[in-house]
PDB file of N, CA and C in Angstrom:
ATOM      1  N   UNK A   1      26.920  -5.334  20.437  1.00  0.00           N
ATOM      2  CA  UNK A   1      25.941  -4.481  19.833  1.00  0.00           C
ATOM      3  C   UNK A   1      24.769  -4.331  20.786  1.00  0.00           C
ATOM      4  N   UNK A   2      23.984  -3.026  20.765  1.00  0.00           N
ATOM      5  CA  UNK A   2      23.006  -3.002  21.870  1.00  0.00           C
ATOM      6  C   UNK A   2      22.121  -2.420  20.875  1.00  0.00           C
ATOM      7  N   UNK A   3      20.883  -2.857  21.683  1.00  0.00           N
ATOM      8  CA  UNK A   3      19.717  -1.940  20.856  1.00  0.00           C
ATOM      9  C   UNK A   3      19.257  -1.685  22.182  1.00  0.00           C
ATOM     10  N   UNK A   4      18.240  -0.322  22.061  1.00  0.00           N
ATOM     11  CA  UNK A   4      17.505   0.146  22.658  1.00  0.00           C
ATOM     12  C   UNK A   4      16.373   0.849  22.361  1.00  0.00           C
ATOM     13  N   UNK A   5      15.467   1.216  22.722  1.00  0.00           N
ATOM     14  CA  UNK A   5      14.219   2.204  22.543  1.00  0.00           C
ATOM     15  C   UNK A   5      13.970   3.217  23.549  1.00  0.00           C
ATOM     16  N   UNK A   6      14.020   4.758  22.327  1.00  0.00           N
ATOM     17  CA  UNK A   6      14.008   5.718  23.003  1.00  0.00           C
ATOM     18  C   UNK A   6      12.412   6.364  22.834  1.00  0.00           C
ATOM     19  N   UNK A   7      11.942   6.641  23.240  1.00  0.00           N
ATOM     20  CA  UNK A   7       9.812   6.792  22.452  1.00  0.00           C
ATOM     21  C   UNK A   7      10.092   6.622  21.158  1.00  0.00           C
ATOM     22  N   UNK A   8       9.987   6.838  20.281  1.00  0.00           N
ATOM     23  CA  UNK A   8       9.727   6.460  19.096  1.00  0.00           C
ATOM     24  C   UNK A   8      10.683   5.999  18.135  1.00  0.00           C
ATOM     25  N   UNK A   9      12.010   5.860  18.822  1.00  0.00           N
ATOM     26  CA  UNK A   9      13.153   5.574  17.961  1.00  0.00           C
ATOM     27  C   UNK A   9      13.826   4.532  18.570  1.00  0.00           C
ATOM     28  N   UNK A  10      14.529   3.874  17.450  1.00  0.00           N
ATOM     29  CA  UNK A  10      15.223   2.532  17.580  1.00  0.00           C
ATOM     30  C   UNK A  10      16.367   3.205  17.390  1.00  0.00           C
ATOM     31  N   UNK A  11      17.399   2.322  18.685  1.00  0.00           N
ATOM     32  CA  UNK A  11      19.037   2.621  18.027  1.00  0.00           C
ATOM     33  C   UNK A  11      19.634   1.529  18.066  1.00  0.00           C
ATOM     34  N   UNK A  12      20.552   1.090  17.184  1.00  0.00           N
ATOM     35  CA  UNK A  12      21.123   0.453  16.850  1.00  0.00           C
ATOM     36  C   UNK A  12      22.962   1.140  17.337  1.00  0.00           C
ATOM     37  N   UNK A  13      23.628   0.073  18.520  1.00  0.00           N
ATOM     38  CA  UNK A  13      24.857   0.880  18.557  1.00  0.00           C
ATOM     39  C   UNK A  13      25.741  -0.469  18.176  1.00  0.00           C
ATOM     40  N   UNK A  14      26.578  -0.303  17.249  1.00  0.00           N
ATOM     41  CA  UNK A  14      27.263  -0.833  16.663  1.00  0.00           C
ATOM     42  C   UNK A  14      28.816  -0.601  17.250  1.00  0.00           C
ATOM     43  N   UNK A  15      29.654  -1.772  17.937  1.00  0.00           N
ATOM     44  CA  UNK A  15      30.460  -0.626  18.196  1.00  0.00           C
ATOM     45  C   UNK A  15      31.891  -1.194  17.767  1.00  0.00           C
ATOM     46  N   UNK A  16      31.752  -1.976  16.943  1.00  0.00           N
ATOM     47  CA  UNK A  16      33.368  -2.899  15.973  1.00  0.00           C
ATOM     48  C   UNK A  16      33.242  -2.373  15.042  1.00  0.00           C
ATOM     49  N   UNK A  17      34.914  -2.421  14.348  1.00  0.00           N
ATOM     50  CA  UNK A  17      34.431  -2.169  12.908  1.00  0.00           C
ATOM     51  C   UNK A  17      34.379  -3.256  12.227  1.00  0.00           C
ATOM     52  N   UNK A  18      33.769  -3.163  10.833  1.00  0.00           N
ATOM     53  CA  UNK A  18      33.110  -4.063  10.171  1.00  0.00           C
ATOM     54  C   UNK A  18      33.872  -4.295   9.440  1.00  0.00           C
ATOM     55  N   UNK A  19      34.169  -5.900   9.441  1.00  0.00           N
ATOM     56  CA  UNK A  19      35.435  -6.552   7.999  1.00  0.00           C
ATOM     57  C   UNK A  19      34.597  -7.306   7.268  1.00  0.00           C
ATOM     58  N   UNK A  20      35.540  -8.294   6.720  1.00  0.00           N
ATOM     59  CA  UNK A  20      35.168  -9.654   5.989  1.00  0.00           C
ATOM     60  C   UNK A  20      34.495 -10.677   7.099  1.00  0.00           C
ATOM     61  N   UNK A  21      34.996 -10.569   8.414  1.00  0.00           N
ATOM     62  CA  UNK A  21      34.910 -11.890   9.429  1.00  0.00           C
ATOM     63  C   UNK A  21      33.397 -11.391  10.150  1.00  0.00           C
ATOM     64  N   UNK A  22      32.981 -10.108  10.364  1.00  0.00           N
ATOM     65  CA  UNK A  22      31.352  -9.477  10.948  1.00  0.00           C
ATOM     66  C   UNK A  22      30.172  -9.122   9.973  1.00  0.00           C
ATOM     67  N   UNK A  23      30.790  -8.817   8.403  1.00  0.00           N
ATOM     68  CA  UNK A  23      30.326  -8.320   8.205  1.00  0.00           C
ATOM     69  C   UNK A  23      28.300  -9.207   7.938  1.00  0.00           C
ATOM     70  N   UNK A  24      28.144 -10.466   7.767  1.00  0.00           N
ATOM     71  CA  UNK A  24      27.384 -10.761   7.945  1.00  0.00           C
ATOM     72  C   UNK A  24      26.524 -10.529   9.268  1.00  0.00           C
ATOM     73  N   UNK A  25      26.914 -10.267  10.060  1.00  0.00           N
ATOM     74  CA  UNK A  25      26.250 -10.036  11.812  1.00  0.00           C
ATOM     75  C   UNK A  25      26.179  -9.109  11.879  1.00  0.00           C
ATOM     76  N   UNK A  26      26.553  -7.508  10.857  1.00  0.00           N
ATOM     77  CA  UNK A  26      26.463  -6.251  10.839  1.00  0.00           C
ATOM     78  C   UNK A  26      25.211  -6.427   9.938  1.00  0.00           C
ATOM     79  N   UNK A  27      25.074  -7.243   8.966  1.00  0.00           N
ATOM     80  CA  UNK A  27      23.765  -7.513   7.849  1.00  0.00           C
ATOM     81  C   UNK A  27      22.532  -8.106   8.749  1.00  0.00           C
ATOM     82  N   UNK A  28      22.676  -8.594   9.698  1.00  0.00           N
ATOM     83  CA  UNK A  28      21.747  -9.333  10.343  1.00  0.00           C
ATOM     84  C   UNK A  28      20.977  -7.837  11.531  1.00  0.00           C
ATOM     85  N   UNK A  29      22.177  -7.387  12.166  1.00  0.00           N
ATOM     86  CA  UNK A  29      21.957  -6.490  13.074  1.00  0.00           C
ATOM     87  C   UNK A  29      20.939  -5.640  12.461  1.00  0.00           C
ATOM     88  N   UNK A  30      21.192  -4.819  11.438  1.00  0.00           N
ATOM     89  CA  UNK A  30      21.086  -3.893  10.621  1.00  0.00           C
ATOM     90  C   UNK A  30      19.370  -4.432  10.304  1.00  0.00           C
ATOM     91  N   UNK A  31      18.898  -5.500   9.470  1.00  0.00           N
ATOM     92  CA  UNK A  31      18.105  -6.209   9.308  1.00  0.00           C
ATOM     93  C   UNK A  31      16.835  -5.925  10.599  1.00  0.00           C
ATOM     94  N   UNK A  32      17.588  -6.442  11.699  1.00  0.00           N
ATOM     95  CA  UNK A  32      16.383  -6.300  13.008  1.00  0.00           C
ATOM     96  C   UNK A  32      16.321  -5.002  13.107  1.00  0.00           C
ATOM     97  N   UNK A  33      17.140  -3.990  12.826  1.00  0.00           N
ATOM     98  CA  UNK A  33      16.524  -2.710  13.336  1.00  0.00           C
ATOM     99  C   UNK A  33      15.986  -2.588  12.285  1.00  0.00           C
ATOM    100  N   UNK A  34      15.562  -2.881  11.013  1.00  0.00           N
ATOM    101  CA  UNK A  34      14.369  -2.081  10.306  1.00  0.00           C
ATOM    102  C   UNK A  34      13.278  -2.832  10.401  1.00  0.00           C
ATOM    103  N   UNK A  35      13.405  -3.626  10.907  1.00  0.00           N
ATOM    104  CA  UNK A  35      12.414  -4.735  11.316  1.00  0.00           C
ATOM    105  C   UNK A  35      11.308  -4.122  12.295  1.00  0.00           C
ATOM    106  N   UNK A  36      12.154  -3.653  13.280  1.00  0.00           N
ATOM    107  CA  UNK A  36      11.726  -2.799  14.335  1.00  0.00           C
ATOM    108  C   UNK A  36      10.217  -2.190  14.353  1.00  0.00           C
ATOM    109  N   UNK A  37       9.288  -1.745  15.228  1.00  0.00           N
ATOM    110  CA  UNK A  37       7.965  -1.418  14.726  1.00  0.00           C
ATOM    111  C   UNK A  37       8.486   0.309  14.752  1.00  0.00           C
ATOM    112  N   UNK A  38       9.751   1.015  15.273  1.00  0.00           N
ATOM    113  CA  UNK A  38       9.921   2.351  14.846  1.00  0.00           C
ATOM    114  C   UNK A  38       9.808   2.905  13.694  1.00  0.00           C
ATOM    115  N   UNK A  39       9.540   4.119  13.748  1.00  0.00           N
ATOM    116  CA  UNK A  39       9.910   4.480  12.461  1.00  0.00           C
ATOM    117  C   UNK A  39      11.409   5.581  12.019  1.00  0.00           C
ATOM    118  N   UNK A  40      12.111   6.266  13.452  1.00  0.00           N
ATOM    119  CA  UNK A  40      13.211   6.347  13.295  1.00  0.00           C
ATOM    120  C   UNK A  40      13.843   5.475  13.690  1.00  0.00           C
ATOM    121  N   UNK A  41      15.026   5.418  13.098  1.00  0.00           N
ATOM    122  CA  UNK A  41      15.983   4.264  13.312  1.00  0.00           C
ATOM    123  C   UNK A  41      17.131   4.939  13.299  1.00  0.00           C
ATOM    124  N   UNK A  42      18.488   4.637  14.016  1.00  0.00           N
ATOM    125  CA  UNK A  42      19.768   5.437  14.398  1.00  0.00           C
ATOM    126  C   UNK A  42      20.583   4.149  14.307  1.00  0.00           C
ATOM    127  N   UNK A  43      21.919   4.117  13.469  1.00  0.00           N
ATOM    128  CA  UNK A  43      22.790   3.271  13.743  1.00  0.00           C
ATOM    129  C   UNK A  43      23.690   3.883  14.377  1.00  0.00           C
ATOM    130  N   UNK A  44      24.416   3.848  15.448  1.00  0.00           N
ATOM    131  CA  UNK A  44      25.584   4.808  16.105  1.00  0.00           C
ATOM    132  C   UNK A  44      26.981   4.086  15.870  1.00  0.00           C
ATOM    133  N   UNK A  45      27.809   4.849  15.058  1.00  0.00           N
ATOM    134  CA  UNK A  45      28.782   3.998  15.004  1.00  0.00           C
ATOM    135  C   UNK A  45      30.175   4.955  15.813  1.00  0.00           C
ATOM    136  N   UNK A  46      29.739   5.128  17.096  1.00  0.00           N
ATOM    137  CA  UNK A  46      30.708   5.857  17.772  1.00  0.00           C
ATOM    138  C   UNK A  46      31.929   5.410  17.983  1.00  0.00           C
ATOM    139  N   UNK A  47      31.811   3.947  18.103  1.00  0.00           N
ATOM    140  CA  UNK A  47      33.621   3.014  18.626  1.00  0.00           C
ATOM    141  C   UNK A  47      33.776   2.162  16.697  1.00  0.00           C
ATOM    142  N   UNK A  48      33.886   2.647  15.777  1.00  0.00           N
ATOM    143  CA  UNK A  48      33.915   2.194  14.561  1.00  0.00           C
ATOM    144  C   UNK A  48      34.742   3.555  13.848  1.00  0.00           C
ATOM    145  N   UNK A  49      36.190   2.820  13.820  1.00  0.00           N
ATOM    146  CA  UNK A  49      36.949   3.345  12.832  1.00  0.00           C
ATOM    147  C   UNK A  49      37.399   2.755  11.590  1.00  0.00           C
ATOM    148  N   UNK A  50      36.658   1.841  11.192  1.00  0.00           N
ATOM    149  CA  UNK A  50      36.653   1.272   9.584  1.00  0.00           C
ATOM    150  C   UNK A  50      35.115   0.511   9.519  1.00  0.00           C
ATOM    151  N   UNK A  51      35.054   0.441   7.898  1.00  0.00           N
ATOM    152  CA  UNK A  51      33.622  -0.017   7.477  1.00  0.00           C
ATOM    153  C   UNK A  51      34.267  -0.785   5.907  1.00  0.00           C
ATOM    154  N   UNK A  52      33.782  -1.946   5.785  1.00  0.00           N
ATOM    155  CA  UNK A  52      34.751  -2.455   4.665  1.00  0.00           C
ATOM    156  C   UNK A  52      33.228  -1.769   3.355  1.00  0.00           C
ATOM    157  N   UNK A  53      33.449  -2.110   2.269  1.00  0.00           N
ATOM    158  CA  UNK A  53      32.479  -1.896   0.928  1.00  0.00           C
ATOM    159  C   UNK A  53      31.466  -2.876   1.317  1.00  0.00           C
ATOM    160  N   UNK A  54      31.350  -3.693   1.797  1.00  0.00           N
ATOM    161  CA  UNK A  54      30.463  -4.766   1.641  1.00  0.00           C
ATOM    162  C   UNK A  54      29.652  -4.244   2.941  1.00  0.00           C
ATOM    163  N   UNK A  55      30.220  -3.457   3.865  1.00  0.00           N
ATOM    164  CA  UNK A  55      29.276  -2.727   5.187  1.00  0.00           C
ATOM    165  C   UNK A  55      28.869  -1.954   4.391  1.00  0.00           C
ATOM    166  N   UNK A  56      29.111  -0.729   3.690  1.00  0.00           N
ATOM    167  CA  UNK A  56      28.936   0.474   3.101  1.00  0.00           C
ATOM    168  C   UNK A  56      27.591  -0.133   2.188  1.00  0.00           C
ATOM    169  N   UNK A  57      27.555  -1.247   0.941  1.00  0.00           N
ATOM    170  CA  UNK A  57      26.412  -1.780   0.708  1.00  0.00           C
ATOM    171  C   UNK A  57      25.228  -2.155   1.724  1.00  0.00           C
ATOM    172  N   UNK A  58      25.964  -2.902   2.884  1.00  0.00           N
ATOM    173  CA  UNK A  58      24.970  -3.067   3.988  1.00  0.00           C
ATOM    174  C   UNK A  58      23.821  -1.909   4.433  1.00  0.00           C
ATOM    175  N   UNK A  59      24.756  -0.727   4.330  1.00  0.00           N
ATOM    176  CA  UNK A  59      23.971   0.116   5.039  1.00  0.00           C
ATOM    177  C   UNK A  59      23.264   1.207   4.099  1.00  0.00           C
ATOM    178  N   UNK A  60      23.610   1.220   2.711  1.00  0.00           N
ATOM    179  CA  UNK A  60      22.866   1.619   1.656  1.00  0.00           C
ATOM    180  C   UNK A  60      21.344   1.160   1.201  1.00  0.00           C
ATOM    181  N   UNK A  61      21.402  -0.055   1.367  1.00  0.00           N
ATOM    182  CA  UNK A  61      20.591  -1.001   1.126  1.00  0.00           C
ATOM    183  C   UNK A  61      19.347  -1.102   2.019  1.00  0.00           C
ATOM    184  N   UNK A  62      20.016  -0.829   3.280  1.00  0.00           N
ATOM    185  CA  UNK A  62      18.903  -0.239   4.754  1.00  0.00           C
ATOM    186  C   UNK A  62      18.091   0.904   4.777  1.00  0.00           C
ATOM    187  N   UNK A  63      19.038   2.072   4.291  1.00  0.00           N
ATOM    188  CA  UNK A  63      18.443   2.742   3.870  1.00  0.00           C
ATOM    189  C   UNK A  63      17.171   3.071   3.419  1.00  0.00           C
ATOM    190  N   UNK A  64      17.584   2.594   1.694  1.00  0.00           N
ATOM    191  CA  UNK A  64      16.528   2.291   0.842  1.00  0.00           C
ATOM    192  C   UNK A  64      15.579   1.561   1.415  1.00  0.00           C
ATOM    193  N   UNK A  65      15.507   0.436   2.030  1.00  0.00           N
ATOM    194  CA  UNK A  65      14.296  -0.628   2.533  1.00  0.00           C
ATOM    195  C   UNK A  65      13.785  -0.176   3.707  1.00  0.00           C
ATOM    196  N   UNK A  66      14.499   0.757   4.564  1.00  0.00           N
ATOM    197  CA  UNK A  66      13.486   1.629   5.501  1.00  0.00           C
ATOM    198  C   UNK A  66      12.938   2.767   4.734  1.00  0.00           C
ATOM    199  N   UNK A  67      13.440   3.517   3.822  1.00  0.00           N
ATOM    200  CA  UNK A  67      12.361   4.381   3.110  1.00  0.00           C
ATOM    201  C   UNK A  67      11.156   3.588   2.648  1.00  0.00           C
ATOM    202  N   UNK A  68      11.312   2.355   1.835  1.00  0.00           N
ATOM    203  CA  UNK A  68      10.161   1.368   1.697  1.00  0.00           C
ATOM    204  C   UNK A  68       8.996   1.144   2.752  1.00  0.00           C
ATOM    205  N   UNK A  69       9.810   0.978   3.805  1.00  0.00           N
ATOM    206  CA  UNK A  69       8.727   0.928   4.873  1.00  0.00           C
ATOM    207  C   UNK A  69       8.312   2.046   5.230  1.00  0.00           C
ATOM    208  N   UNK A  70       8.580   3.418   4.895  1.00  0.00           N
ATOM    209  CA  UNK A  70       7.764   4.195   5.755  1.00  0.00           C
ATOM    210  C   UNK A  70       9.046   4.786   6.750  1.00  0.00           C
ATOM    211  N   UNK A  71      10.228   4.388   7.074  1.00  0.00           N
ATOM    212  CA  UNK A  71      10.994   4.716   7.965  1.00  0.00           C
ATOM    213  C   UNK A  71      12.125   5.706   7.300  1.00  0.00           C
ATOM    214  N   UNK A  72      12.669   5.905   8.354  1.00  0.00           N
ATOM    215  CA  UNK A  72      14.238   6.960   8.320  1.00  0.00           C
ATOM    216  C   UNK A  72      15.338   6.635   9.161  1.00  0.00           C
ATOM    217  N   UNK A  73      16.187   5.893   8.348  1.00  0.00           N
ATOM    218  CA  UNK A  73      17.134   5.772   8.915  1.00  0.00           C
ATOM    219  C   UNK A  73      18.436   6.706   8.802  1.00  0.00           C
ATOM    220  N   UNK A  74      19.339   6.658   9.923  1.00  0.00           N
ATOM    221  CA  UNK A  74      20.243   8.153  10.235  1.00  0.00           C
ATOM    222  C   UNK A  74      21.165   7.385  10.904  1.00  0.00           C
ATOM    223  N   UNK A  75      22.223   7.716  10.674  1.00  0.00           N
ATOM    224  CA  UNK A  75      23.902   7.368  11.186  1.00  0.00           C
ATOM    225  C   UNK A  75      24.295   8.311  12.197  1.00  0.00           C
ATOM    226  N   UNK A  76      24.519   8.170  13.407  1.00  0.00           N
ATOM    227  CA  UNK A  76      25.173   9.056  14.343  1.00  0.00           C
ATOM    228  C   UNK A  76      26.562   8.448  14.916  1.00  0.00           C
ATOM    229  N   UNK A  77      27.095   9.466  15.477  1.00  0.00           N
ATOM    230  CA  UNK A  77      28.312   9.227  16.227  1.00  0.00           C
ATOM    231  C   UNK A  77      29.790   8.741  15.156  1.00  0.00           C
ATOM    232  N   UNK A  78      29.551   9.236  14.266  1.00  0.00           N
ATOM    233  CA  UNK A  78      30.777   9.180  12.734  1.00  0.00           C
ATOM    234  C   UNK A  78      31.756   9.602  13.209  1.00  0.00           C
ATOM    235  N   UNK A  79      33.311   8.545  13.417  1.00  0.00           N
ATOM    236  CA  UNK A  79      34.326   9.477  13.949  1.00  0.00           C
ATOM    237  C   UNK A  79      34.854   9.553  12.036  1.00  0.00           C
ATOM    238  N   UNK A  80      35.861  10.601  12.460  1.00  0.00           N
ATOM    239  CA  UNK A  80      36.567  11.203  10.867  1.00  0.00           C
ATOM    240  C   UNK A  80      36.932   9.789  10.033  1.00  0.00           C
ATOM    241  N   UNK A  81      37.997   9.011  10.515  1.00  0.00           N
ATOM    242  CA  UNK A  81      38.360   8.023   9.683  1.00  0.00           C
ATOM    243  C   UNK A  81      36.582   7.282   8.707  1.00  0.00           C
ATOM    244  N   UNK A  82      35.804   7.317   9.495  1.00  0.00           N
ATOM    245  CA  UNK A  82      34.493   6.627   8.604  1.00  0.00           C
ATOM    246  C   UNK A  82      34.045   7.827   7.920  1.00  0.00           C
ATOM    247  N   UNK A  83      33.375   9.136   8.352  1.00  0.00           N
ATOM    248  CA  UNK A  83      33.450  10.051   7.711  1.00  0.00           C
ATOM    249  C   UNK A  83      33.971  10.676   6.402  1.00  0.00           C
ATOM    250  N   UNK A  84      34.990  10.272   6.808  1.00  0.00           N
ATOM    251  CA  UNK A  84      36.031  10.392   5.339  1.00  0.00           C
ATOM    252  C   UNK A  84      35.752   9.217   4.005  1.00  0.00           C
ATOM    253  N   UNK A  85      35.033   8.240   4.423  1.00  0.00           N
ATOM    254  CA  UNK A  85      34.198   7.006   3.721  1.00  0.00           C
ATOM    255  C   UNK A  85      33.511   7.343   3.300  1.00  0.00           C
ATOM    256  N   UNK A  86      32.547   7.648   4.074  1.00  0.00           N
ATOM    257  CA  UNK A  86      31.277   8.468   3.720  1.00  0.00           C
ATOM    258  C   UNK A  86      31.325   9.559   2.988  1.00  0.00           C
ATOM    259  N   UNK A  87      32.652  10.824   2.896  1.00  0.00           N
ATOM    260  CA  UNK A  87      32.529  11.271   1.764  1.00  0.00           C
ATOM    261  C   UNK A  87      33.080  11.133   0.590  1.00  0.00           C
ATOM    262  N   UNK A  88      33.282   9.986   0.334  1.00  0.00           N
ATOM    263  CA  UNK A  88      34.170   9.791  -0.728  1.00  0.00           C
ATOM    264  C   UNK A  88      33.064   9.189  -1.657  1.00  0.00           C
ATOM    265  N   UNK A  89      32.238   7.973  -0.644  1.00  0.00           N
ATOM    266  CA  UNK A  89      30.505   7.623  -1.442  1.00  0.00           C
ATOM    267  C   UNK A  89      29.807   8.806  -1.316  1.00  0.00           C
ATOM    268  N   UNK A  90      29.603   9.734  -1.260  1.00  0.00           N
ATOM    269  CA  UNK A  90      28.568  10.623  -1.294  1.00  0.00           C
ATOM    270  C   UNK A  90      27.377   9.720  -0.346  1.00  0.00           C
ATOM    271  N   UNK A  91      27.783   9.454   0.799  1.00  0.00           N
ATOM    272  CA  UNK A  91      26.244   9.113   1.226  1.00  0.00           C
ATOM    273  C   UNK A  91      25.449  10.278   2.149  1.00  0.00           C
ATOM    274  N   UNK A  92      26.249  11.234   2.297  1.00  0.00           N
ATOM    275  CA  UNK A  92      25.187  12.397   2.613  1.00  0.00           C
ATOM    276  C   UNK A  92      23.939  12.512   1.803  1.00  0.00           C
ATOM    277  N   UNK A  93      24.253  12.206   0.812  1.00  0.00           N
ATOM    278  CA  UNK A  93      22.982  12.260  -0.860  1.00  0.00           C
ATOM    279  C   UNK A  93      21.953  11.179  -0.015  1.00  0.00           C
ATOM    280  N   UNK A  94      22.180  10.468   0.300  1.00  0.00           N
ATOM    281  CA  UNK A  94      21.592   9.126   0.774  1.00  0.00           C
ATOM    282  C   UNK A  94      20.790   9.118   1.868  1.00  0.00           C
ATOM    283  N   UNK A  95      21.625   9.561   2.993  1.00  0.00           N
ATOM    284  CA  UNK A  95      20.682   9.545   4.432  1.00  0.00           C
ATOM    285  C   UNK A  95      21.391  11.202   5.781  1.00  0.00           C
ATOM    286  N   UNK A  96      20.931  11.021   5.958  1.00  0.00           N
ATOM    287  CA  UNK A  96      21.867  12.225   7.165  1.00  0.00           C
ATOM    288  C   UNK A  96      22.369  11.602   8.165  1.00  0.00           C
ATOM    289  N   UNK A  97      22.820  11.989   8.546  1.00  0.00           N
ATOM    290  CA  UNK A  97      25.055  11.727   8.809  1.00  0.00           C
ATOM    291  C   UNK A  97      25.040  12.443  10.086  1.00  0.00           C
ATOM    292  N   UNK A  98      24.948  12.434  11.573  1.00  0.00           N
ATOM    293  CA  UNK A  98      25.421  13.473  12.538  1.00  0.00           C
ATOM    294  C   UNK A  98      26.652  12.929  13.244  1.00  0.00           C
ATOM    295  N   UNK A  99      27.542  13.935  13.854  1.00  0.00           N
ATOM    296  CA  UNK A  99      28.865  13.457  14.880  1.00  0.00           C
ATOM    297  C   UNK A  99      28.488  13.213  15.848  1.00  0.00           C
ATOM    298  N   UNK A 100      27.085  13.948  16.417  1.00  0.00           N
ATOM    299  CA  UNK A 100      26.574  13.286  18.128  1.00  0.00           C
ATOM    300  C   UNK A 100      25.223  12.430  17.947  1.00  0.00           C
ATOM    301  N   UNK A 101      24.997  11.976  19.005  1.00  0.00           N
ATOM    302  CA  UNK A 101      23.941  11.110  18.913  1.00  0.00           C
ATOM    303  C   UNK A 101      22.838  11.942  19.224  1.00  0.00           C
ATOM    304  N   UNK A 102      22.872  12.746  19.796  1.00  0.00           N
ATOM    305  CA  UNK A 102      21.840  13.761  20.349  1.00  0.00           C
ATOM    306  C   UNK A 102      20.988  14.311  19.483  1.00  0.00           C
ATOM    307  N   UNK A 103      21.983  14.956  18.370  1.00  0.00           N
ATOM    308  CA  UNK A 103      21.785  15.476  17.095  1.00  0.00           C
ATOM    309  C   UNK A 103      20.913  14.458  16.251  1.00  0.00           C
ATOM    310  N   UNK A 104      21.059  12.931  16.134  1.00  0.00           N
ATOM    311  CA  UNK A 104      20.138  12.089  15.575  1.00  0.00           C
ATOM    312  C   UNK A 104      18.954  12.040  16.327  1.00  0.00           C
ATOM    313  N   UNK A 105      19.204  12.284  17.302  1.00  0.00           N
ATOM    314  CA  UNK A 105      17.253  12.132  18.543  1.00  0.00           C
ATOM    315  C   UNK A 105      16.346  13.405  18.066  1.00  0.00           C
ATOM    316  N   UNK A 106      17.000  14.349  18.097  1.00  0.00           N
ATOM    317  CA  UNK A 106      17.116  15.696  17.695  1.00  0.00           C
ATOM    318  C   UNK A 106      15.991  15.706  16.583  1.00  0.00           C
ATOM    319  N   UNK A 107      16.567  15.204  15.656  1.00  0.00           N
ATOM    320  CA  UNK A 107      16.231  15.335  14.128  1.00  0.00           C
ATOM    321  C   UNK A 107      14.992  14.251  13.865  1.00  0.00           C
ATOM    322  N   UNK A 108      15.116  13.326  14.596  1.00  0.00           N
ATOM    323  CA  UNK A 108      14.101  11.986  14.361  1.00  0.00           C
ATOM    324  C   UNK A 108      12.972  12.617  15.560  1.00  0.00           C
ATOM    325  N   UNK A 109      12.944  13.167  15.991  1.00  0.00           N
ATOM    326  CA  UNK A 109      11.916  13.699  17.048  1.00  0.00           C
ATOM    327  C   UNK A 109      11.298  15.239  16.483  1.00  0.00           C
ATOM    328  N   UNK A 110      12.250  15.553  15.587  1.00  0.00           N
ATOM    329  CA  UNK A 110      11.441  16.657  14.627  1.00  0.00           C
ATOM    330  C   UNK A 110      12.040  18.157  15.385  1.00  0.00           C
ATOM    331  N   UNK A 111      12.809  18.183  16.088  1.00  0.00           N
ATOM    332  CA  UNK A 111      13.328  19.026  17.040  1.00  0.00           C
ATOM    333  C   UNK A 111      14.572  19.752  16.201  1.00  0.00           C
ATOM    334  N   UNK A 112      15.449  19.471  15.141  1.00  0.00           N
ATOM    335  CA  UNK A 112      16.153  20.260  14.237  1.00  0.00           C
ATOM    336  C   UNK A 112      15.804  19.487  12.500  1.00  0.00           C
ATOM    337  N   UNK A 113      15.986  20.456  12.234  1.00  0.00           N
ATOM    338  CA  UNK A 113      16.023  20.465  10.650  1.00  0.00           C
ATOM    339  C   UNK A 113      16.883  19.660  10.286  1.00  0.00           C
TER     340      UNK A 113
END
C-alpha cells in the first residue's frame, strides 16, 4: 500500500484485494488516510479485483467519518469485477466512484463536476 500527497489531496493506493486474512490492515490503512490533515482523500483500488462485505463496511464507514471531518472521500481506479459490487450496494448514493485516477484529482481539485 502507498500513500502519497498530491497539494491538497491524500491517496491512498490499495493494491490487494481485501479478504478475511487483510481485511483489518485495509481498516487500519483506510483509518490513516482520514486521519490525514487533507481534505480530499482518494482510495485507488486499481490492482483490486474483489472486496469482501466487511471491506465494503470498511469503506462506508470512511466515508461517513470523513464527511464528519469536513473531508471527501472518492474511490478511483474501479476495475468492473468491484464495480459490479459497488452497484449492487448502491454506493454511488454514497461517495463518487471514477475508472481513472485523474478523474479523482480532477474532481477533488474542483476541475470537473
Amino acid at each position: 500500500m502507498e500513500n502519497s500527497l498530491q497539494g491538497k489531496i491524500q491517496l491512498l493506493n490499495w493494491n490487494k484485494d481485501v479478504t478475511l486474512k487483510n481485511v483489518d490492515e485495509f481498516r487500519v490503512a483506510i483509518l490513516k488516510l482520514i486521519e490525514s490533515d487533507s481534505a480530499g482523500l482518494i482510495l485507488e483500488l486499481t490492482d483490486v479485483a474483489y472486496l469482501n462485505s466487511a471491506a465494503l463496511g470498511v469503506i462506508a464507514d470512511a466515508v461517513l467519518a470523513a464527511g464528519r471531518k469536513g473531508k471527501e472521500l472518492v474511490i478511483a481506479g474501479v476495475q468492473s469485477t468491484v464495480n459490479e459490487i459497488f452497484e449492487i450496494v448502491h454506493f454511488s448514493t454514497l461517495m463518487k466512484i471514477f475508472t481513472e485516477l485523474n478523474d479523482a484529482y480532477d474532481y477533488l481539485n474542483g476541475a470537473a463536476e
